[in-house]
N, C-alpha and C. Protein backbone atom coordinates (compact mmCIF):
# COMPACT_ATOMS: atom_id res chain seq x y z
N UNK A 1 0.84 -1.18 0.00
CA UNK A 1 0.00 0.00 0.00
C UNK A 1 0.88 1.24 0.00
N UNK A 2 0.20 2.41 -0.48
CA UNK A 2 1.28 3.47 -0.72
C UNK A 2 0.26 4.58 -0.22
N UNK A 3 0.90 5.44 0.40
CA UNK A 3 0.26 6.72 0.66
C UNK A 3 0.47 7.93 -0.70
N UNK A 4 -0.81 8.16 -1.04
CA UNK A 4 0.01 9.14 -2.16
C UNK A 4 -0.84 10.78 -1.45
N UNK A 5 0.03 11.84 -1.55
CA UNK A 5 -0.04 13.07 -0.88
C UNK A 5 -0.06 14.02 -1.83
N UNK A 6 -1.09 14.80 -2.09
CA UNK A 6 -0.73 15.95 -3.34
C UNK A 6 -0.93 17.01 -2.90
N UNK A 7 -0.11 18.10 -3.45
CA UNK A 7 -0.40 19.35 -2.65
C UNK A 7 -0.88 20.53 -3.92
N UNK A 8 -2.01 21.05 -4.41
CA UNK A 8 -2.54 21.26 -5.31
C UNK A 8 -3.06 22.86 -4.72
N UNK A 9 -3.73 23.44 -6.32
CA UNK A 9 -4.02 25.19 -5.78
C UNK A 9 -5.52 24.20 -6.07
N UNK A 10 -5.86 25.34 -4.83
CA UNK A 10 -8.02 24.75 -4.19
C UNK A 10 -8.50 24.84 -5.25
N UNK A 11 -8.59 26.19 -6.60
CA UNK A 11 -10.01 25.92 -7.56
C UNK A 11 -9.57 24.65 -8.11
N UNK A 12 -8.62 23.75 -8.13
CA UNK A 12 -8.29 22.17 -8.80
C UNK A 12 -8.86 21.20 -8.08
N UNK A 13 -9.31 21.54 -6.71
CA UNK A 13 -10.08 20.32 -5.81
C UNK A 13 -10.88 19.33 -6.30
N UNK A 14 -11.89 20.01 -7.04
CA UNK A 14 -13.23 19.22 -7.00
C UNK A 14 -12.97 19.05 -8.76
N UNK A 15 -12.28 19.46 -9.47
CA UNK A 15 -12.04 18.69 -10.56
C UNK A 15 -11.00 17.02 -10.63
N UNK A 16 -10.45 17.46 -9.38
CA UNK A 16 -9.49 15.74 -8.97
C UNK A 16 -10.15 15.11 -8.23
N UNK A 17 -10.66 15.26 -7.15
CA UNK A 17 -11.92 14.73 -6.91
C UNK A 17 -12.73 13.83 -7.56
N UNK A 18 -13.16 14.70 -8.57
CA UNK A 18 -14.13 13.80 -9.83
C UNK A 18 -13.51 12.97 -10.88
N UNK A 19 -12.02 13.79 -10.95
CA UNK A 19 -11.07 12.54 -11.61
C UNK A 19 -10.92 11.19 -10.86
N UNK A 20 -10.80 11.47 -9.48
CA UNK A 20 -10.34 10.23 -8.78
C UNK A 20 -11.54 9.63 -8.54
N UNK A 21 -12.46 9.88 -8.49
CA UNK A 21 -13.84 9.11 -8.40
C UNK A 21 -13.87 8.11 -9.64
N UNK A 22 -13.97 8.60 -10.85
CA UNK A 22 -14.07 7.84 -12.03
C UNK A 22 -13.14 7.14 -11.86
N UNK A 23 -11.85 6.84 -11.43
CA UNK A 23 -11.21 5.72 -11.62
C UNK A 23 -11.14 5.16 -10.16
N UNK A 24 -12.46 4.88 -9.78
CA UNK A 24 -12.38 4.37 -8.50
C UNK A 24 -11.95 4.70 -7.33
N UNK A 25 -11.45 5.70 -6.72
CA UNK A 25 -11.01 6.32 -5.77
C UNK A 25 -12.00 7.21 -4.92
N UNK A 26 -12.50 6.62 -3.82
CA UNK A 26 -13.14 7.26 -3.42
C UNK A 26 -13.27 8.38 -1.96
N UNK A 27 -12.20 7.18 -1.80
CA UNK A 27 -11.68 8.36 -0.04
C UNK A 27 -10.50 8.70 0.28
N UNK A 28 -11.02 10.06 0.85
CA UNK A 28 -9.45 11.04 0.63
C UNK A 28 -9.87 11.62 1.86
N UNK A 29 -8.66 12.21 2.15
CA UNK A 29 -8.66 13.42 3.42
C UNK A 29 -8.38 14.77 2.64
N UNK A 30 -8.79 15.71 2.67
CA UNK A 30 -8.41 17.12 2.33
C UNK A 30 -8.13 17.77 3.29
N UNK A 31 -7.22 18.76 3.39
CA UNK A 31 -6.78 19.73 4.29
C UNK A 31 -6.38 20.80 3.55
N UNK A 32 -6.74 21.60 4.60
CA UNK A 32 -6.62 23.29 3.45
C UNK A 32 -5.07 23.95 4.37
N UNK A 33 -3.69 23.90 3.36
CA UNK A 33 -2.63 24.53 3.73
C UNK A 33 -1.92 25.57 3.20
N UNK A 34 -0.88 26.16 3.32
CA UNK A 34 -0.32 27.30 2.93
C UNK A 34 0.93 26.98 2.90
N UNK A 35 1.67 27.64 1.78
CA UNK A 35 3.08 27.13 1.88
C UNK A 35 3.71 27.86 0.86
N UNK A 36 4.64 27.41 0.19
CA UNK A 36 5.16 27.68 -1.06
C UNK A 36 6.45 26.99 -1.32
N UNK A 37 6.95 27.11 -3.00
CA UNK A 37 8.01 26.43 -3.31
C UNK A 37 9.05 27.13 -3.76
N UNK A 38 8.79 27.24 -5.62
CA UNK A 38 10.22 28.21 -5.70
C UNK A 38 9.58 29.85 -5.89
N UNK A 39 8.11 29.51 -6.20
CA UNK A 39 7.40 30.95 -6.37
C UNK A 39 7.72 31.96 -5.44
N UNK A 40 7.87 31.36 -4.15
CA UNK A 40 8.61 32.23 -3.07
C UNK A 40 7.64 33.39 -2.93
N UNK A 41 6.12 33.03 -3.11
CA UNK A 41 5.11 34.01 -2.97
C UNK A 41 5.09 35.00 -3.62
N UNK A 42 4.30 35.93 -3.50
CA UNK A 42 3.98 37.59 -4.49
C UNK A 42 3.79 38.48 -3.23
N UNK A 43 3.44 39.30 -4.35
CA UNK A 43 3.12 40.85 -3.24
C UNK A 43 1.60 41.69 -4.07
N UNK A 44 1.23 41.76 -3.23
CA UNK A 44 -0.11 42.30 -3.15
C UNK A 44 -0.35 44.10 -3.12
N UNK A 45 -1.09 44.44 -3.64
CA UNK A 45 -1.49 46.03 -3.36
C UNK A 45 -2.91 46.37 -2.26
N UNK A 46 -2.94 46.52 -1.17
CA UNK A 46 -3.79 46.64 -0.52
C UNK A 46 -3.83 48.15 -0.06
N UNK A 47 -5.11 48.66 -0.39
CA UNK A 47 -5.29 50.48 -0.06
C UNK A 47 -4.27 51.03 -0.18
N UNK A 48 -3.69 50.86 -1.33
CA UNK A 48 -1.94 51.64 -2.08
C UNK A 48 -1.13 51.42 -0.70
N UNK A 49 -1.16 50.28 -0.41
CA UNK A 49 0.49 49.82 -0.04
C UNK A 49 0.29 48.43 -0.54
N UNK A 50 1.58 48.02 -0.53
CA UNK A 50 2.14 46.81 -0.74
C UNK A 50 2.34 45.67 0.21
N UNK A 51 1.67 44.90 -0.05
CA UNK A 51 1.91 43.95 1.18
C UNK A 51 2.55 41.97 0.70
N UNK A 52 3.72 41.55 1.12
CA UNK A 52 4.42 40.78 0.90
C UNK A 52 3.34 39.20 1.22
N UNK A 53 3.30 38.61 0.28
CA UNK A 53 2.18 37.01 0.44
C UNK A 53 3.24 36.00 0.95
N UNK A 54 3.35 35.66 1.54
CA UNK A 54 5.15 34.40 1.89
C UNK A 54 4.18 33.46 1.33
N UNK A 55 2.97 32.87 1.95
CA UNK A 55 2.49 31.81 1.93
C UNK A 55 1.45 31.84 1.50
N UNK A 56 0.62 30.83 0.34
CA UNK A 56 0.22 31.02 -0.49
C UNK A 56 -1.09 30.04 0.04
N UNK A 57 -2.54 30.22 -0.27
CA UNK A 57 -3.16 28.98 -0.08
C UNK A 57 -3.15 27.74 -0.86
N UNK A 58 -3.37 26.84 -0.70
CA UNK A 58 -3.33 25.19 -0.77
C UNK A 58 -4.22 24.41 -0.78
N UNK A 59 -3.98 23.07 -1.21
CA UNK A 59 -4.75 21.99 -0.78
C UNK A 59 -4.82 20.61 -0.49
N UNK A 60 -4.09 20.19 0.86
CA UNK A 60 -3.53 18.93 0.68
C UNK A 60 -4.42 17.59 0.08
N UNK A 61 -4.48 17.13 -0.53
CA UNK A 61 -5.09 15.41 -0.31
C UNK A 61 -4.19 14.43 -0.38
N UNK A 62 -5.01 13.76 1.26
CA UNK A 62 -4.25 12.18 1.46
C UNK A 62 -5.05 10.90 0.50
N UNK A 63 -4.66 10.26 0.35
CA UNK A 63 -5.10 9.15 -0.04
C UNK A 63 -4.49 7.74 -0.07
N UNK A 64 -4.76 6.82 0.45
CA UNK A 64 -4.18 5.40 0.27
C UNK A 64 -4.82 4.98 -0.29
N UNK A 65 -3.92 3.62 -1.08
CA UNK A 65 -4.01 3.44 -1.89
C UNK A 65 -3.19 1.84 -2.50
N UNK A 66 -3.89 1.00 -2.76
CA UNK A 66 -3.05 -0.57 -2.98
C UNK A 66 -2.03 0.31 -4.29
N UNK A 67 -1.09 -0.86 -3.89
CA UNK A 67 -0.21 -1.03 -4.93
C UNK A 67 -0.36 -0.32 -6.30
N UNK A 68 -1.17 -1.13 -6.81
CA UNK A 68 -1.68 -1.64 -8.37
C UNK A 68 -2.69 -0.32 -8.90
N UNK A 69 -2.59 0.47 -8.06
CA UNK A 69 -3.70 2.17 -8.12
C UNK A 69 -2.81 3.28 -8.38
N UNK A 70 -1.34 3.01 -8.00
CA UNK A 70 -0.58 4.16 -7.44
C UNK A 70 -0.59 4.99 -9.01
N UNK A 71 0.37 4.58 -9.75
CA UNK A 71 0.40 5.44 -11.11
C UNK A 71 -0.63 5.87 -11.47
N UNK A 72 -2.27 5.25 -11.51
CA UNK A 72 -3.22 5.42 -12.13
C UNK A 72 -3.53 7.04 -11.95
N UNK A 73 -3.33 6.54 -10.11
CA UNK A 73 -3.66 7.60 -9.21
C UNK A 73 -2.82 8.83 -9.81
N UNK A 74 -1.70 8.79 -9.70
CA UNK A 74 -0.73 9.69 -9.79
C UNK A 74 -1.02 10.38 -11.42
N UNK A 75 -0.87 9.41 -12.11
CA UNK A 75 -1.18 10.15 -13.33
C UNK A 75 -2.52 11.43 -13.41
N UNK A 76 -3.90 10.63 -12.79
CA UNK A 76 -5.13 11.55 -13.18
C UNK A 76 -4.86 12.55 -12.14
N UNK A 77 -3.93 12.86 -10.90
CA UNK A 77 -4.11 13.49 -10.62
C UNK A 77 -3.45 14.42 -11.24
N UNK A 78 -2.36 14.49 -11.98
CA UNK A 78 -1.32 14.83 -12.37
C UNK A 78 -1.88 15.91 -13.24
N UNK A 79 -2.50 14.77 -14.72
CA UNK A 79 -2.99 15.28 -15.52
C UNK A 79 -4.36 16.49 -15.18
N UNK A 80 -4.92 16.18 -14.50
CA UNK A 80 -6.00 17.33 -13.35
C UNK A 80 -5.71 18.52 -13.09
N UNK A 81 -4.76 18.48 -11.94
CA UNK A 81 -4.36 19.40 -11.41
C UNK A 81 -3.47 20.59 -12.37
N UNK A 82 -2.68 20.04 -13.66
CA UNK A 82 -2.06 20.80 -13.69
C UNK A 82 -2.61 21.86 -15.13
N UNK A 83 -1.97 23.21 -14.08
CA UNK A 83 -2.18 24.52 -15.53
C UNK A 83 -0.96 25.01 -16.40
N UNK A 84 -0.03 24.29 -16.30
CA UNK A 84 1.42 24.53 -16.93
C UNK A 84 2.08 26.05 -16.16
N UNK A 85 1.71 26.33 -15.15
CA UNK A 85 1.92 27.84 -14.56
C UNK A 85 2.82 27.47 -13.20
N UNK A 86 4.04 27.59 -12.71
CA UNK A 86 4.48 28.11 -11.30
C UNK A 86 3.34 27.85 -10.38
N UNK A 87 3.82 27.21 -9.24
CA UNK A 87 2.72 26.66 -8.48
C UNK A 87 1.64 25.64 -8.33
N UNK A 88 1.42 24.68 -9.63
CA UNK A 88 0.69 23.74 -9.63
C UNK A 88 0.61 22.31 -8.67
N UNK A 89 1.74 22.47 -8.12
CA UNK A 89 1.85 21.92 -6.54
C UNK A 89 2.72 20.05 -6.88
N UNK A 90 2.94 19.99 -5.61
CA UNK A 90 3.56 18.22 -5.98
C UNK A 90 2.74 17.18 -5.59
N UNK A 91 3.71 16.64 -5.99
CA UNK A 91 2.50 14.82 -5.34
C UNK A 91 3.95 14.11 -4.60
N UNK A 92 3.44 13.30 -3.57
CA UNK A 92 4.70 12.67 -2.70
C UNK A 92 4.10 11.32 -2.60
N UNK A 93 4.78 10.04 -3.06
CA UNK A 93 4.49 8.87 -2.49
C UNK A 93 5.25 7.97 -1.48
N UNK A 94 4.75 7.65 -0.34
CA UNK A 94 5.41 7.11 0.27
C UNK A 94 4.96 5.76 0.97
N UNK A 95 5.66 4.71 1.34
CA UNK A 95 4.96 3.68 1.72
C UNK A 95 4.11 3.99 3.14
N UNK A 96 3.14 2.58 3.35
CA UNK A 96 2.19 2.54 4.35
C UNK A 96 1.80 0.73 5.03
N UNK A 97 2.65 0.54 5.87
CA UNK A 97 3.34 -0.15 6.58
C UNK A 97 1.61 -1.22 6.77
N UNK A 98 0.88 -0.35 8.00
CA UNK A 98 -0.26 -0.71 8.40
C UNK A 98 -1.46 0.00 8.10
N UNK A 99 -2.67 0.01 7.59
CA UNK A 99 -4.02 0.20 8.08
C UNK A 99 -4.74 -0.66 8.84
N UNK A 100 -5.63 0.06 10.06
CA UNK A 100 -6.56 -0.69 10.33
C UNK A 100 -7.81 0.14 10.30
N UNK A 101 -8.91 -0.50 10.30
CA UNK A 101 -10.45 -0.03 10.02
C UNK A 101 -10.59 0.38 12.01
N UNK A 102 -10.36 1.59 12.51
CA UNK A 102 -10.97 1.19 13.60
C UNK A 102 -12.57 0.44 13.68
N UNK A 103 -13.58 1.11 13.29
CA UNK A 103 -14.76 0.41 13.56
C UNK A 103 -14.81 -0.70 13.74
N UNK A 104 -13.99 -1.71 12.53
CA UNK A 104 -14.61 -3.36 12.15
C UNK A 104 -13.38 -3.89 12.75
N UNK A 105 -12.03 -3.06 13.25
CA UNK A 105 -10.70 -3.94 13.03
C UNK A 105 -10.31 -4.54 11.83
N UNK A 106 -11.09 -4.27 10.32
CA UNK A 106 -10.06 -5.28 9.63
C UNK A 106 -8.89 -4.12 9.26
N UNK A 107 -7.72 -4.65 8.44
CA UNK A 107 -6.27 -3.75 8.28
C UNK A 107 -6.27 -4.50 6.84
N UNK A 108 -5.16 -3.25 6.42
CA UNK A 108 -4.67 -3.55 5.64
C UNK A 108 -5.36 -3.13 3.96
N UNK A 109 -5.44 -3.97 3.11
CA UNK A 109 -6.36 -3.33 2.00
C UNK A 109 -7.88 -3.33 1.93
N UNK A 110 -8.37 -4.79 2.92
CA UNK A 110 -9.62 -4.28 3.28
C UNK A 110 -10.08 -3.27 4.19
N UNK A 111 -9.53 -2.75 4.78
CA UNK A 111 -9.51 -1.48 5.58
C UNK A 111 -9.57 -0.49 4.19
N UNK A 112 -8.50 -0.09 3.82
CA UNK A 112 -9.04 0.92 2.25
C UNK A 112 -10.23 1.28 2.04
């Protein structure tokens, strides 16, 4: 099982979302974060001054995921998310040792 992690700009949410639905994917965690990479943020004009953005809004989604999903995964999100522009965010995969279902106790991919 693999954890795959993407860190995406929010109006792309609910179009990966609906990507990952169609190819079977149905549960994710979202979290709304701030950060940045090499954009190193902008600067803003607020009531004629200037004000420096460091950190930019975000949008994490978790998702696990068997084996045999990971590229699928990775690709539609890939292809989704991106606008060819600075900032279209990364994807991180990393392994995932254990799941368990608290409710039922089962682990593992039936837990998924």
């Amino acid at each position: 099982m693999k954890k795959v992690e993407a860190i995406i700009k929010p109006f792309k949410l609910d179009d990966v979302r609906e990507a990952l639905a169609e190819i079977g994917i149905t549960g994710m965690t979202v979290t709304e974060v701030k950060g940045f990479g090499r954009q190193k943020g902008h600067t803003e004009l607020y009531r004629g001054a200037e004000y420096n953005v460091d950190f930019l809004p975000k949008v994490s989604i978790d998702i696990v995921v068997a084996d045999d999903q990971v590229e699928r995964c990775v690709e539609t999100i890939t292809k989704t998310a991106q606008s060819g522009k600075i900032g279209d965010g990364k994807i991180f995969v990393t392994n995932v040792e254990r799941v368990v279902r608290i409710r039922t106790g089962e682990e593992n991919e039936d837990a998924i």
